[in-house]
N, C-alpha and C. Protein backbone atom coordinates (compact mmCIF):
# COMPACT_ATOMS: atom_id res chain seq x y z
N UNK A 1 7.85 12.64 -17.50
CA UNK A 1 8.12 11.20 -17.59
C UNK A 1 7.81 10.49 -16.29
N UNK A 2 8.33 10.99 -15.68
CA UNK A 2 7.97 10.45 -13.94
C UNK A 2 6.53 10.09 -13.75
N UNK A 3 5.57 11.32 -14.07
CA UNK A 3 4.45 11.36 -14.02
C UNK A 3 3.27 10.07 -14.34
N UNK A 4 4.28 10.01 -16.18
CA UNK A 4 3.58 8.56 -16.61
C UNK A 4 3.92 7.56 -16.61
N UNK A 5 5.11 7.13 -15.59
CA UNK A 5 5.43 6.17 -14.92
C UNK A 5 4.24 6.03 -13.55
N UNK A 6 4.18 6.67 -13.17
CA UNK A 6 3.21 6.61 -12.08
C UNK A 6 1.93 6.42 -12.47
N UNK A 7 1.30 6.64 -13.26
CA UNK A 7 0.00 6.61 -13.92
C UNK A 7 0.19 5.56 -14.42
N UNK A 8 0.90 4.97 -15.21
CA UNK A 8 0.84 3.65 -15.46
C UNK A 8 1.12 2.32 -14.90
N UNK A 9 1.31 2.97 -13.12
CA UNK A 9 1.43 1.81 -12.25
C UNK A 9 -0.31 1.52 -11.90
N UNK A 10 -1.18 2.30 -11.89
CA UNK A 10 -2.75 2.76 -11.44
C UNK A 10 -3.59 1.76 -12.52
N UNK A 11 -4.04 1.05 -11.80
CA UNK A 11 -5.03 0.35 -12.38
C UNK A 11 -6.69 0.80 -11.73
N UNK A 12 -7.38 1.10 -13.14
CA UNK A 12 -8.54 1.56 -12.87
C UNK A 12 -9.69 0.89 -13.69
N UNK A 13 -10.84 0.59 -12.63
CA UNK A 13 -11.87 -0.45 -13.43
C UNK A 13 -13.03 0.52 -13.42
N UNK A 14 -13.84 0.45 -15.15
CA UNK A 14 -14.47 1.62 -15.01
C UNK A 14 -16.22 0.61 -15.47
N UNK A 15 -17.34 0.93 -14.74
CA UNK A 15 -18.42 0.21 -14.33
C UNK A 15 -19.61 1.15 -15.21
N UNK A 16 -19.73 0.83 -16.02
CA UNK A 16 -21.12 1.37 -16.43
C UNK A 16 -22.00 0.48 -17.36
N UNK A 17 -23.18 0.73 -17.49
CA UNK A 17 -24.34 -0.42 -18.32
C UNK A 17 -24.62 0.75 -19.82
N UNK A 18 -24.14 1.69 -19.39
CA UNK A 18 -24.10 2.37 -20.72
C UNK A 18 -22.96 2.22 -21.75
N UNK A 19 -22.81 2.06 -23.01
CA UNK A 19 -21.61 1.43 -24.14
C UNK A 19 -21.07 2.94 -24.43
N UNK A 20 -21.96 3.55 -24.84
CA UNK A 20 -21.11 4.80 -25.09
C UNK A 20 -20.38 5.74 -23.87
N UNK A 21 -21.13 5.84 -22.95
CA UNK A 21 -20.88 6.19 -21.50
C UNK A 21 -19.26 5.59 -21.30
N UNK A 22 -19.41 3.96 -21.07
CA UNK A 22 -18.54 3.59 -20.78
C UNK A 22 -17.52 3.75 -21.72
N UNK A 23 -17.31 3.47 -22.82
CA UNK A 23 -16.61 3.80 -24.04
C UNK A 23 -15.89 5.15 -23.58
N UNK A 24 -16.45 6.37 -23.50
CA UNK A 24 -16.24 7.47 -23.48
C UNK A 24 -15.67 7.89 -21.78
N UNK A 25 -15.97 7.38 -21.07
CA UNK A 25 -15.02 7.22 -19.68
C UNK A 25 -13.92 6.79 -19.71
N UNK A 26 -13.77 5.31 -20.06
CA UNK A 26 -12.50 4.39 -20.21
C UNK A 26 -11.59 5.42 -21.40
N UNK A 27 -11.84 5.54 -22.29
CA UNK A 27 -10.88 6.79 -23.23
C UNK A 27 -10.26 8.22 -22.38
N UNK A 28 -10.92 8.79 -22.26
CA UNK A 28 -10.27 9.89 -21.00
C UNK A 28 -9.85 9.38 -20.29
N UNK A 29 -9.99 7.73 -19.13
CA UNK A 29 -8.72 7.95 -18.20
C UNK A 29 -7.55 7.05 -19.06
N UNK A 30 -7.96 5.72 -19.89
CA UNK A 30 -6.85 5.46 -20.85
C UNK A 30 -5.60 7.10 -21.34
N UNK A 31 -6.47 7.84 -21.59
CA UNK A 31 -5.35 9.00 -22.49
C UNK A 31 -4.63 9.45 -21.15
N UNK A 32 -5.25 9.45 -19.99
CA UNK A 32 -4.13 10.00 -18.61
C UNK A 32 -2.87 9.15 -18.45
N UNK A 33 -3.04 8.03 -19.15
CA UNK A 33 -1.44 6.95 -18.97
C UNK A 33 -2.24 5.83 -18.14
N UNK A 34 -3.24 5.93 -17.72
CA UNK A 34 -3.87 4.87 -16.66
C UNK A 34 -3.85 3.39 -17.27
N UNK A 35 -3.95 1.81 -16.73
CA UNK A 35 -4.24 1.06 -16.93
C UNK A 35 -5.60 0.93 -16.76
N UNK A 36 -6.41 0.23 -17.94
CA UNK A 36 -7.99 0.85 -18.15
C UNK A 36 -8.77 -0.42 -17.76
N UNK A 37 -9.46 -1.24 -16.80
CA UNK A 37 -10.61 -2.29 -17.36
C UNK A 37 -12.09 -1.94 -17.29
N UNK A 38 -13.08 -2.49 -18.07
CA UNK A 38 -14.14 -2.03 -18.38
C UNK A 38 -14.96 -2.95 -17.49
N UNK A 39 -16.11 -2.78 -17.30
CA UNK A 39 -17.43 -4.00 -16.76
C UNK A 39 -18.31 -3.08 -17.10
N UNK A 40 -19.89 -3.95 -17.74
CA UNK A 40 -20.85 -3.47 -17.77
C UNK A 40 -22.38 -3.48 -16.71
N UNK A 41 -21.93 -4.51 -16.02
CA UNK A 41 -22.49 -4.92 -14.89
C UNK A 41 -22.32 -5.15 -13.52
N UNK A 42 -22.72 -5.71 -12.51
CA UNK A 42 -22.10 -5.74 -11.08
C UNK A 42 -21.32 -7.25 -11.16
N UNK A 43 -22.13 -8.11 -11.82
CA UNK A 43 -21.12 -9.15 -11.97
C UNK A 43 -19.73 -8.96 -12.75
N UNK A 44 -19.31 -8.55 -13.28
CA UNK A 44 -18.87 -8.22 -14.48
C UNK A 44 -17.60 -7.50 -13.38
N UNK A 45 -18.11 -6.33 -12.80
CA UNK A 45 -17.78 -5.42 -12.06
C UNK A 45 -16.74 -6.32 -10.90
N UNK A 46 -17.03 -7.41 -10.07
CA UNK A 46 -16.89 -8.18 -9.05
C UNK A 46 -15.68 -9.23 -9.95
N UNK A 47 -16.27 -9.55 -10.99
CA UNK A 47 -14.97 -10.40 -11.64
C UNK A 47 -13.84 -9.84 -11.80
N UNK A 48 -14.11 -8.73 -12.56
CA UNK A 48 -12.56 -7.91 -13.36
C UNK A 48 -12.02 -7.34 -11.69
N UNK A 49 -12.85 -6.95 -10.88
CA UNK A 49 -11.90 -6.70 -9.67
C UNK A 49 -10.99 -7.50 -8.68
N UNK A 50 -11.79 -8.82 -8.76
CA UNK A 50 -10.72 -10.16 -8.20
C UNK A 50 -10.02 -10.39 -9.34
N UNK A 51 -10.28 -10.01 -10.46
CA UNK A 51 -9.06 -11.37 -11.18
C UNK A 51 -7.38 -9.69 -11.45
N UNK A 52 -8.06 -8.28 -11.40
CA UNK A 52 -7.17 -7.18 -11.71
C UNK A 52 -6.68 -6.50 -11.16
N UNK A 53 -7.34 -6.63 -9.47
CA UNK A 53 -7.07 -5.85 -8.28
C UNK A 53 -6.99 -4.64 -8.71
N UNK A 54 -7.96 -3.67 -9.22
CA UNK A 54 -7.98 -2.59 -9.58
C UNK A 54 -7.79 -1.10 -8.50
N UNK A 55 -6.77 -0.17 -8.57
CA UNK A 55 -6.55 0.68 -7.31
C UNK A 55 -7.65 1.74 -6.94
N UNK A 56 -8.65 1.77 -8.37
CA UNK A 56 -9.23 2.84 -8.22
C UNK A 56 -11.05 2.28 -9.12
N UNK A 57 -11.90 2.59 -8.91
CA UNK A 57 -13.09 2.15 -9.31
C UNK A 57 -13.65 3.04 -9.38
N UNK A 58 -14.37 3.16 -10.69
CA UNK A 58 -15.52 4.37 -11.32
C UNK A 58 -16.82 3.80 -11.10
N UNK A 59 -17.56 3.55 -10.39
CA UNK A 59 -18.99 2.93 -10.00
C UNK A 59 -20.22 3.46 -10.62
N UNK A 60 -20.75 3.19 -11.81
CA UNK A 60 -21.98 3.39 -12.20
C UNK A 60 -22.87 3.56 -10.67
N UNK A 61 -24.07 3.89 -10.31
CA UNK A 61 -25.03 3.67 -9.59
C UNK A 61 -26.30 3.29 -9.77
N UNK A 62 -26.31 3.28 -10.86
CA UNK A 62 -27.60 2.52 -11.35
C UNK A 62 -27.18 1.01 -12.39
N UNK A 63 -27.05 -0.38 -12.09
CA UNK A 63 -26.78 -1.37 -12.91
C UNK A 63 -28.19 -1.68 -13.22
N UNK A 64 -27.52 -2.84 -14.11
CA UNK A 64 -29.15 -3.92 -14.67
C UNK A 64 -29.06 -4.47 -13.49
N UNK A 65 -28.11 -5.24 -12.73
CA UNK A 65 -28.18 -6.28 -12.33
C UNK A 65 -27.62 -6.36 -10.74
N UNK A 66 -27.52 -4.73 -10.40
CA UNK A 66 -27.59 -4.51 -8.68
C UNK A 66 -27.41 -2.85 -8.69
N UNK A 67 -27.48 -2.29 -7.45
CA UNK A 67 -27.24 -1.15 -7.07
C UNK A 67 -25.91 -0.78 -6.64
N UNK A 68 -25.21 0.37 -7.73
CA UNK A 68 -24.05 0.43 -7.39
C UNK A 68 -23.80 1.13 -6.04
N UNK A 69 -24.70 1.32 -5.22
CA UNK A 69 -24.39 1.73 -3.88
C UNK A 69 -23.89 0.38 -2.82
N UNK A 70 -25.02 -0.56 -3.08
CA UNK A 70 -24.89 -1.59 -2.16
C UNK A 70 -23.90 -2.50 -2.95
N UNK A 71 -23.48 -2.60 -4.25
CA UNK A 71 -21.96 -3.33 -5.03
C UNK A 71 -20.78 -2.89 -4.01
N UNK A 72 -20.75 -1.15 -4.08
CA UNK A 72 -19.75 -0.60 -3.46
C UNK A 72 -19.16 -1.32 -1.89
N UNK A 73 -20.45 -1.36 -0.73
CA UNK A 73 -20.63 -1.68 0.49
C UNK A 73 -19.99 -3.71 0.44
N UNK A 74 -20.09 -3.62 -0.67
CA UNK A 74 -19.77 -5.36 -0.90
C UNK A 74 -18.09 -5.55 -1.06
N UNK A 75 -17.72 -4.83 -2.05
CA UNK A 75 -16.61 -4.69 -2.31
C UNK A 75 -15.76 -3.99 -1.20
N UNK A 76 -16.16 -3.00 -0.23
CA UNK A 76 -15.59 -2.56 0.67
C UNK A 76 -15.28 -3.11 1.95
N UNK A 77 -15.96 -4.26 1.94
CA UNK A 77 -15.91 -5.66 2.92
C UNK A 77 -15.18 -6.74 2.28
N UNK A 78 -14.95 -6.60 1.15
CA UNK A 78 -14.08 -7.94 0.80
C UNK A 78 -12.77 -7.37 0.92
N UNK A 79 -11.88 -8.69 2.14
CA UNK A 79 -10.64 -8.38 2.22
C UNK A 79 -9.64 -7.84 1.06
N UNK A 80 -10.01 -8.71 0.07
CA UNK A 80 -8.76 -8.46 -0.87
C UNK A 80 -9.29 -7.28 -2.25
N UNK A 81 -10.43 -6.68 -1.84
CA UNK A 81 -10.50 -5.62 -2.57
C UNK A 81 -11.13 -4.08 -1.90
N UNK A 82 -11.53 -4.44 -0.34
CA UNK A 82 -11.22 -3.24 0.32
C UNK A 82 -10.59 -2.08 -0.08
N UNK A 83 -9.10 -2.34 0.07
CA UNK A 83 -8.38 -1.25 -0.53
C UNK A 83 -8.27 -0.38 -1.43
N UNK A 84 -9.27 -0.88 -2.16
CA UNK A 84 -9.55 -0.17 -3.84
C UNK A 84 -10.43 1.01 -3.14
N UNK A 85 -10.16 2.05 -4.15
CA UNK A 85 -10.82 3.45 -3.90
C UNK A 85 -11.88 2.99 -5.05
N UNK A 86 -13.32 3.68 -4.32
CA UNK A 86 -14.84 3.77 -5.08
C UNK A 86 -15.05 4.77 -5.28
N UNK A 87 -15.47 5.17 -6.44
CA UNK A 87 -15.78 6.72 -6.85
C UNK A 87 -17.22 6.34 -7.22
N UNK A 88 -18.31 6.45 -6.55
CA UNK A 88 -19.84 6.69 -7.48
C UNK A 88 -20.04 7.90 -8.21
N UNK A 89 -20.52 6.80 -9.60
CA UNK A 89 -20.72 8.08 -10.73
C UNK A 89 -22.68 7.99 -11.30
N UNK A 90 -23.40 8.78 -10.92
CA UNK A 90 -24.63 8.94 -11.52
C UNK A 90 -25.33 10.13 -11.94
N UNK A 91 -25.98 9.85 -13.10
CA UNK A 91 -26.59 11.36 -13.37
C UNK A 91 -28.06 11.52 -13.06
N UNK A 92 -28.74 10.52 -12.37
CA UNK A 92 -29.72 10.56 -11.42
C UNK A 92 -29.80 10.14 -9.97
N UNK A 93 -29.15 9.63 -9.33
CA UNK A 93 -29.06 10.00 -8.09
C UNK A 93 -28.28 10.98 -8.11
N UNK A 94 -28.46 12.25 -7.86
CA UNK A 94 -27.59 13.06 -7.70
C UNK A 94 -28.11 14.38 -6.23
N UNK A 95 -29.00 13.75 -5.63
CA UNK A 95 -29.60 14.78 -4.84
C UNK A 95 -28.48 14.24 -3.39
N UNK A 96 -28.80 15.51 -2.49
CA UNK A 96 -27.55 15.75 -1.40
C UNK A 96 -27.68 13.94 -0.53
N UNK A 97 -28.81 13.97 -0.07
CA UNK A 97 -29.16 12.49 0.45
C UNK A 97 -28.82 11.29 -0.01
N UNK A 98 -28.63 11.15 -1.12
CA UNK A 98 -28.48 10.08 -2.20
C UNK A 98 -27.03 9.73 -2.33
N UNK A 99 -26.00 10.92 -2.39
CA UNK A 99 -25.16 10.85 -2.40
C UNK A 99 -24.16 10.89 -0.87
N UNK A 100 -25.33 11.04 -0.01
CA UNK A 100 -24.68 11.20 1.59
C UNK A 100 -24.76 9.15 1.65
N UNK A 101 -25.72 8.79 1.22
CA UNK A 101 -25.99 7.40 1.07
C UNK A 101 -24.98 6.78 0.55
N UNK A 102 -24.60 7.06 -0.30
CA UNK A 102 -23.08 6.38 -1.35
C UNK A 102 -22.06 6.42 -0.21
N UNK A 103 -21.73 7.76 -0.15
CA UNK A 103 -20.49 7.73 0.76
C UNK A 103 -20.99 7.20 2.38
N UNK A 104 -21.72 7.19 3.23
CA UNK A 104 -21.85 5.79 4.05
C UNK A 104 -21.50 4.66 3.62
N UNK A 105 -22.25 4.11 2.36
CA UNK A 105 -21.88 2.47 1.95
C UNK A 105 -20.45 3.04 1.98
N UNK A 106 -19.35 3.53 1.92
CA UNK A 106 -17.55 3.35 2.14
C UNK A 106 -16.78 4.14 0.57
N UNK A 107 -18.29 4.59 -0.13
CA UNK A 107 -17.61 5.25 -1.32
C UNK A 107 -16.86 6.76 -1.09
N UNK A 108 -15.40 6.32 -1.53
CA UNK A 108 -14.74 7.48 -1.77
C UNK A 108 -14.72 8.74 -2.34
N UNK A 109 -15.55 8.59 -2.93
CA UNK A 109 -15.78 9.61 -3.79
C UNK A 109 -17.49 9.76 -4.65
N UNK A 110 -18.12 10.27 -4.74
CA UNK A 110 -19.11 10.71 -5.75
C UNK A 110 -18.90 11.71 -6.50
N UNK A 111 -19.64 11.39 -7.79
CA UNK A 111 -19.88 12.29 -8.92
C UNK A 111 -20.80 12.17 -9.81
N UNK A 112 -21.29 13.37 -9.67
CA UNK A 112 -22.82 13.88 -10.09
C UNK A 112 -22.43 14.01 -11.82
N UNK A 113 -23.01 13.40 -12.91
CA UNK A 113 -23.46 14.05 -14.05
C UNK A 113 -24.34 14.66 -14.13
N UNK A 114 -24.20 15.55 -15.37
CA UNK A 114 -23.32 16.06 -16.14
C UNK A 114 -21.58 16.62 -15.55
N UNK A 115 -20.82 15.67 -16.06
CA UNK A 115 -19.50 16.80 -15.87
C UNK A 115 -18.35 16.37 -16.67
N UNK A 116 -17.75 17.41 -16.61
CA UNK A 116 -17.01 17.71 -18.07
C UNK A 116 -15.53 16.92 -18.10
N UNK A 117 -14.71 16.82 -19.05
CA UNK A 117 -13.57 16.00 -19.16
C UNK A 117 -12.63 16.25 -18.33
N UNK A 118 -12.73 18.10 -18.42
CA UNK A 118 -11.84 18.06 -17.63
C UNK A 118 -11.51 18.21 -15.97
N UNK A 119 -12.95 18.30 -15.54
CA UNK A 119 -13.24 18.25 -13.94
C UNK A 119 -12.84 16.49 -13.88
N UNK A 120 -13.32 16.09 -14.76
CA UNK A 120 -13.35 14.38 -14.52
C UNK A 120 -11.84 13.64 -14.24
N UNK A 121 -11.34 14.35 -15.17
CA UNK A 121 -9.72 13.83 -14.93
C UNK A 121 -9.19 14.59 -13.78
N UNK A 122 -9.51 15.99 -13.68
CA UNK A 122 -9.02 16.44 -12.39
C UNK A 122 -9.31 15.40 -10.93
N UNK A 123 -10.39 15.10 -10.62
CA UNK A 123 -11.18 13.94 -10.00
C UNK A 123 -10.61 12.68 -10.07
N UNK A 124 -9.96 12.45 -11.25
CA UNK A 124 -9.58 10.84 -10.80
C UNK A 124 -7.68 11.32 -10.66
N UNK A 125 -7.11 12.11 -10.66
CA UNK A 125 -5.87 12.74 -10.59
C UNK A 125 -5.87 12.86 -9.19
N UNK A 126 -7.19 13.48 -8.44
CA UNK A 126 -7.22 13.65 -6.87
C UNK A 126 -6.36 12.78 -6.20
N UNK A 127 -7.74 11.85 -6.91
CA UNK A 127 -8.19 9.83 -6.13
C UNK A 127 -6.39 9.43 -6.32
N UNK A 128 -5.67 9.18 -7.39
CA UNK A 128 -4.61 9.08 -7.34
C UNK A 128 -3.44 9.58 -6.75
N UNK A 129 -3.79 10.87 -6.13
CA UNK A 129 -2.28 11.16 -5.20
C UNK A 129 -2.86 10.62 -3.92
N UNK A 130 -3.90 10.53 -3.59
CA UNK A 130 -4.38 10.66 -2.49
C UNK A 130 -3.77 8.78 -2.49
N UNK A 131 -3.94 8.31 -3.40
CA UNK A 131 -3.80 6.55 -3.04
C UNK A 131 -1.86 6.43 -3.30
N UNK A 132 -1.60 7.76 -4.09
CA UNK A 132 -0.13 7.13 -4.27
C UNK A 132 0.67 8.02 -2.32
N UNK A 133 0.07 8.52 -1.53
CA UNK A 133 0.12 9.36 -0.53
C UNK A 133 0.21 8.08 0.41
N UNK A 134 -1.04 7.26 0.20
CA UNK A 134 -1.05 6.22 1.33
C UNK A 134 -0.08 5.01 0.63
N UNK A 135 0.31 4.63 -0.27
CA UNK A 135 0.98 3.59 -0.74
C UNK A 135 2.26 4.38 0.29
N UNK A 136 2.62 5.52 0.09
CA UNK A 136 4.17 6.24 0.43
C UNK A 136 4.15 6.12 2.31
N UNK A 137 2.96 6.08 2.89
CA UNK A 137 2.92 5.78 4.40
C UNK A 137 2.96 4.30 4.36
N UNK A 138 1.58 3.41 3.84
CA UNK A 138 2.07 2.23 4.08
C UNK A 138 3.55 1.49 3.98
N UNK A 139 4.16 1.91 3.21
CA UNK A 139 5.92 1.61 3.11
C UNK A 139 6.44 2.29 4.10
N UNK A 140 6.34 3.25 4.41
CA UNK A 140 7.05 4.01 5.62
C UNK A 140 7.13 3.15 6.80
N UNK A 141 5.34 2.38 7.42
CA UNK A 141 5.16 1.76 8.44
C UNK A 141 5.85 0.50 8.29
N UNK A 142 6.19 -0.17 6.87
CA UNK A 142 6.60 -1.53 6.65
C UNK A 142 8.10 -1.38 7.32
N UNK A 143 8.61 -0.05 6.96
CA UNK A 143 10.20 0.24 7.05
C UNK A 143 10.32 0.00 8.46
N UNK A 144 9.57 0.58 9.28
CA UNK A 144 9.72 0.87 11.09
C UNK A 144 9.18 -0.03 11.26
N UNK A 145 8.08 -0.91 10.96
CA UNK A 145 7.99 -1.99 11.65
C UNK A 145 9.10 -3.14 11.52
N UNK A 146 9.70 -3.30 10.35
CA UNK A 146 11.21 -4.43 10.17
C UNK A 146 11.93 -3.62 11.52
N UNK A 147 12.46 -2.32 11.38
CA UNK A 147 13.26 -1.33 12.49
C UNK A 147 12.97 -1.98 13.59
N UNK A 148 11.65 -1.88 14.12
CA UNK A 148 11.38 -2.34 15.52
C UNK A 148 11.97 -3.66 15.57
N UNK A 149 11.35 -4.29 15.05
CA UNK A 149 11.31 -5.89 15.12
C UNK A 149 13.31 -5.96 15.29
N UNK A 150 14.17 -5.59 14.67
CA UNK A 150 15.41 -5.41 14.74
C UNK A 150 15.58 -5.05 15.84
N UNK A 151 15.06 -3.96 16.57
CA UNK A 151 15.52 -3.51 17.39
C UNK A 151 15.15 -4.46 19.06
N UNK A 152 13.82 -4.93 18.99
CA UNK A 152 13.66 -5.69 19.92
C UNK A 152 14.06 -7.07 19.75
N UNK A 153 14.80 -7.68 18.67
CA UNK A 153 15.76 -8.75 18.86
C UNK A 153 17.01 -8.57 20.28
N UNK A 154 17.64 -7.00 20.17
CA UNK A 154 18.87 -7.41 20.82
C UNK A 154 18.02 -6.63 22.61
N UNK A 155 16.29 -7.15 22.65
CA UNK A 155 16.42 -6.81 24.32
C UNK A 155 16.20 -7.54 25.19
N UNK A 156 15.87 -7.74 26.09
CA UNK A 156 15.90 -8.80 27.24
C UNK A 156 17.02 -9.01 27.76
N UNK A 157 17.01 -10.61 28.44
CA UNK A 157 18.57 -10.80 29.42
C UNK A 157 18.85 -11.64 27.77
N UNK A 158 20.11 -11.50 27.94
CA UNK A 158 21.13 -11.50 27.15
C UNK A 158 22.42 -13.30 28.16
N UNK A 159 22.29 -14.34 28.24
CA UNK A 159 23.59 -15.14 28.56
C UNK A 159 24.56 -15.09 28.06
N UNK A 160 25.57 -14.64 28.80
CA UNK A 160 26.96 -14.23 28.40
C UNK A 160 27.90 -14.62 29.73
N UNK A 161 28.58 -15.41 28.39
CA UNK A 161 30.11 -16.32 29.64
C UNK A 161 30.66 -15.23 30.33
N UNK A 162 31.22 -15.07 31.54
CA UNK A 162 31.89 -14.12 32.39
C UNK A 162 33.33 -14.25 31.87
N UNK A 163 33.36 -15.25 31.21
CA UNK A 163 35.48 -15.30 30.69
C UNK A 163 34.82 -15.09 29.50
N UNK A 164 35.11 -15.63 28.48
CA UNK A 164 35.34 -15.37 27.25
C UNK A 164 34.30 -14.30 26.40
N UNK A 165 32.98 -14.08 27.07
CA UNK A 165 31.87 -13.22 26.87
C UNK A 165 31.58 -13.71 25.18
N UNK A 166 31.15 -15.19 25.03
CA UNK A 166 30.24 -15.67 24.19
C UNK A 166 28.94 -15.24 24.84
N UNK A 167 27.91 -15.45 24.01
CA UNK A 167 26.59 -15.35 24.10
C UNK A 167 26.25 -16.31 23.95
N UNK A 168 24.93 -17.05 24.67
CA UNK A 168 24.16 -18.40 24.52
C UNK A 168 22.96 -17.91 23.63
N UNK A 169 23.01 -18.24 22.26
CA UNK A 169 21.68 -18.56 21.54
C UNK A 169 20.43 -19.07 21.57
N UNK A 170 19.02 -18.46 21.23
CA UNK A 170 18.25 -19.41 21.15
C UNK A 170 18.44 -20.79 21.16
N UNK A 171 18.87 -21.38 20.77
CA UNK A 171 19.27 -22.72 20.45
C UNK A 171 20.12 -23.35 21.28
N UNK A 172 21.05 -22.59 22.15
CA UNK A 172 21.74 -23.33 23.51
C UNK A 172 23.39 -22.75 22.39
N UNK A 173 23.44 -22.67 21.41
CA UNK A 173 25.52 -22.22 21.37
C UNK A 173 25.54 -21.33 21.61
N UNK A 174 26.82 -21.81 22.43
CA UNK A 174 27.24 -20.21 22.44
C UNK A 174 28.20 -19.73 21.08
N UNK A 175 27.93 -18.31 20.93
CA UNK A 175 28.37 -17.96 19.45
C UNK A 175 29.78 -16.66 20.10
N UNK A 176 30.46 -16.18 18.92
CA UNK A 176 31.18 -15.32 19.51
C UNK A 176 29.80 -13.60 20.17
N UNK A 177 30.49 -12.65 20.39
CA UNK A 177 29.43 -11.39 20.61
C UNK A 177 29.39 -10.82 19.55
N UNK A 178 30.50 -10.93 18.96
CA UNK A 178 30.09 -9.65 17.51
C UNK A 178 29.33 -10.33 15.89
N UNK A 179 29.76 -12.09 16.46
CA UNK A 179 28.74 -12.96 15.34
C UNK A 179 27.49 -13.04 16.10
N UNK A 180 26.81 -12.53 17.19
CA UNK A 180 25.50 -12.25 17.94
C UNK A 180 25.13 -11.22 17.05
N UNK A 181 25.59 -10.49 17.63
CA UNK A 181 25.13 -8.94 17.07
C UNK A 181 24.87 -9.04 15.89
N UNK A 182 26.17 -9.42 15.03
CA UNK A 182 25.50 -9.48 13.34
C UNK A 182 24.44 -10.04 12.93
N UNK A 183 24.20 -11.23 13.52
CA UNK A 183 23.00 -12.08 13.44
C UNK A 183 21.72 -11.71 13.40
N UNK A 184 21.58 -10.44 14.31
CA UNK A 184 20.70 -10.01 14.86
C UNK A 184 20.17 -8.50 14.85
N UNK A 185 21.35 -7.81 13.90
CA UNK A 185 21.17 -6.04 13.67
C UNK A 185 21.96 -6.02 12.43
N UNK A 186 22.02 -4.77 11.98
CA UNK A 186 22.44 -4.75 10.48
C UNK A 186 23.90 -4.05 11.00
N UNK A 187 24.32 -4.46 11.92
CA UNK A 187 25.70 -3.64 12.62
C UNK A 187 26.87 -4.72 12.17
N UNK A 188 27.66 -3.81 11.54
CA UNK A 188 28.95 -4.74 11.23
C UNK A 188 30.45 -4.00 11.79
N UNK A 189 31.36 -5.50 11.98
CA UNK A 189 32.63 -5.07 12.87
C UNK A 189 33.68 -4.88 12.03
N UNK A 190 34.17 -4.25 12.86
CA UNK A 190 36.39 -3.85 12.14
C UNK A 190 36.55 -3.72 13.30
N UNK A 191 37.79 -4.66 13.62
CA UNK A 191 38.78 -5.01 14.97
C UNK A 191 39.78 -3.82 14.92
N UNK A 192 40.08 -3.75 16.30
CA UNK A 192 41.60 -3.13 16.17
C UNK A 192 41.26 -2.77 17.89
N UNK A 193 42.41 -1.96 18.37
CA UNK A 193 42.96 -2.39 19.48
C UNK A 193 42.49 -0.99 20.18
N UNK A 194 41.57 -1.29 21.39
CA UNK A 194 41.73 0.07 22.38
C UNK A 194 42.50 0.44 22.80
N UNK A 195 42.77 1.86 23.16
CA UNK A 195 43.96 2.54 23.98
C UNK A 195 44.97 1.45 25.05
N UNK A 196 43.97 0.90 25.85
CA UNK A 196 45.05 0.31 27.45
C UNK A 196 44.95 -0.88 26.75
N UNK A 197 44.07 -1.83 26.10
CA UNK A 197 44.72 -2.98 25.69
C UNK A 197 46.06 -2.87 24.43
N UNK A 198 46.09 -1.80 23.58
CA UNK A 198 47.29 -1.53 22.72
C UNK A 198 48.33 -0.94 23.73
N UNK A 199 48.40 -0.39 24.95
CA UNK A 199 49.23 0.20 25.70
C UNK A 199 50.10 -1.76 26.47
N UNK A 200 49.24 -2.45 26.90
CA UNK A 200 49.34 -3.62 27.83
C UNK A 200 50.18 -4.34 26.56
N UNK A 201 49.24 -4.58 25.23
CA UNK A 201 50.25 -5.57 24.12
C UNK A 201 51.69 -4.82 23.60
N UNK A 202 51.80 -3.50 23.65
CA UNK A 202 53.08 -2.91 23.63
C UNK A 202 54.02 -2.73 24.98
N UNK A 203 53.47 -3.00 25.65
CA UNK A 203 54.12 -3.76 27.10
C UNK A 203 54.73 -4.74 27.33
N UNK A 204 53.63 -5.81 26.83
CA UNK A 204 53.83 -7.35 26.74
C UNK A 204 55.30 -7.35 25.69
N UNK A 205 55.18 -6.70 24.53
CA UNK A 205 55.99 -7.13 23.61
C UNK A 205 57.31 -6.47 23.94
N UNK A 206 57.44 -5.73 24.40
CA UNK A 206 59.18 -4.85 24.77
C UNK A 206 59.71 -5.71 25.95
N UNK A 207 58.83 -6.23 26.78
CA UNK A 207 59.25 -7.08 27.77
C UNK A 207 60.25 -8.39 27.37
């Protein structure tokens, strides 16, 4: 269950000028739990990826209407679809050069046809831990970077009254120290009395 919760967070846009091709791609990763969109072209290809933000891309390499090598190199420069993983898929470029070419333009992945259903899903199963791996760091860095940012709130000089030990705020009030602190760290107070000041108020009071 877990599994196809996760697979069905994965949006994948699958690029080919062939109907049955494509037909028959989009069905195998549809049956993995995947969210499926189709394009038959590079335009086509460029739309469904701005309007679906797709995580993962199956790249024909041969279109009518551009080269899915230099599509790839396009898409890998656009800010807001960078992030998407490119897999080139052709069953004629398939020589060592051709495909050293793909992966320069920024493609993640190549794959040579002929190949079979189940290498294919193994292959896009890769592409997916490997992107659900970096989703699990990028959150990690989001976590420590809030951390830091918390943490370098309470440094520098600090203004603090010598009697009453308010703190002076950005803003010029002074606030109490422990409504500072809260303000400013996820640290919260419970009062109660140290040793020599509970020793001095049980002093004070028998007197």
């Amino acid at each position: 269950m877990q599994e196809a919760i996760m697979n069905n967070d994965i949006k994948v846009l699958v690029v080919d000028d062939d109907p049955d091709v494509l037909f028959a791609t989009s069905r195998i990763v549809r049956k993995e739990g995947f969210q499926v969109f189709t394009a038959s072209d590079g335009r086509e290809c460029l739309e469904s990826a701005g309007k679906n933000q797709p995580d993962l891309i199956l790249l024909d390499v041969m279109l009518p209407d551009t080269n899915g090598i230099d599509l790839c190199g396009k898409i890998k420069k656009d800010p807001e679809l960078g992030s998407a993983f490119v897999v080139l898929i052709s069953g004629s470029k398939t020589e060592s050069d051709e495909q050293a070419e793909g992966l320069d333009a920024g493609a993640d992945g190549y794959i040579a046809r002929p190949i079979s259903n189940r290498e294919l899903r193994s292959r896009i199963h890769s592409m997916v831990r490997i992107l659900s791996a970096e989703r699990e760091r990028d959150r990690l860095i989001g976590e420590l970077q809030e951390a830091l940012s918390a943490i370098r709130q309470l440094q520098g000089l600090l203004p603090i009254c010598s009697s009453c030990k308010k703190i002076r705020d950005d803003k010029g009030y002074w606030v109490k120290l422990e409504n500072y602190i809260s303000d400013h760290s996820e640290a919260t107070f419970t009062h109660g009395l140290c040793q020599e000041c509970a020793n001095k108020y049980l002093s004070d009071s028998q007197d």
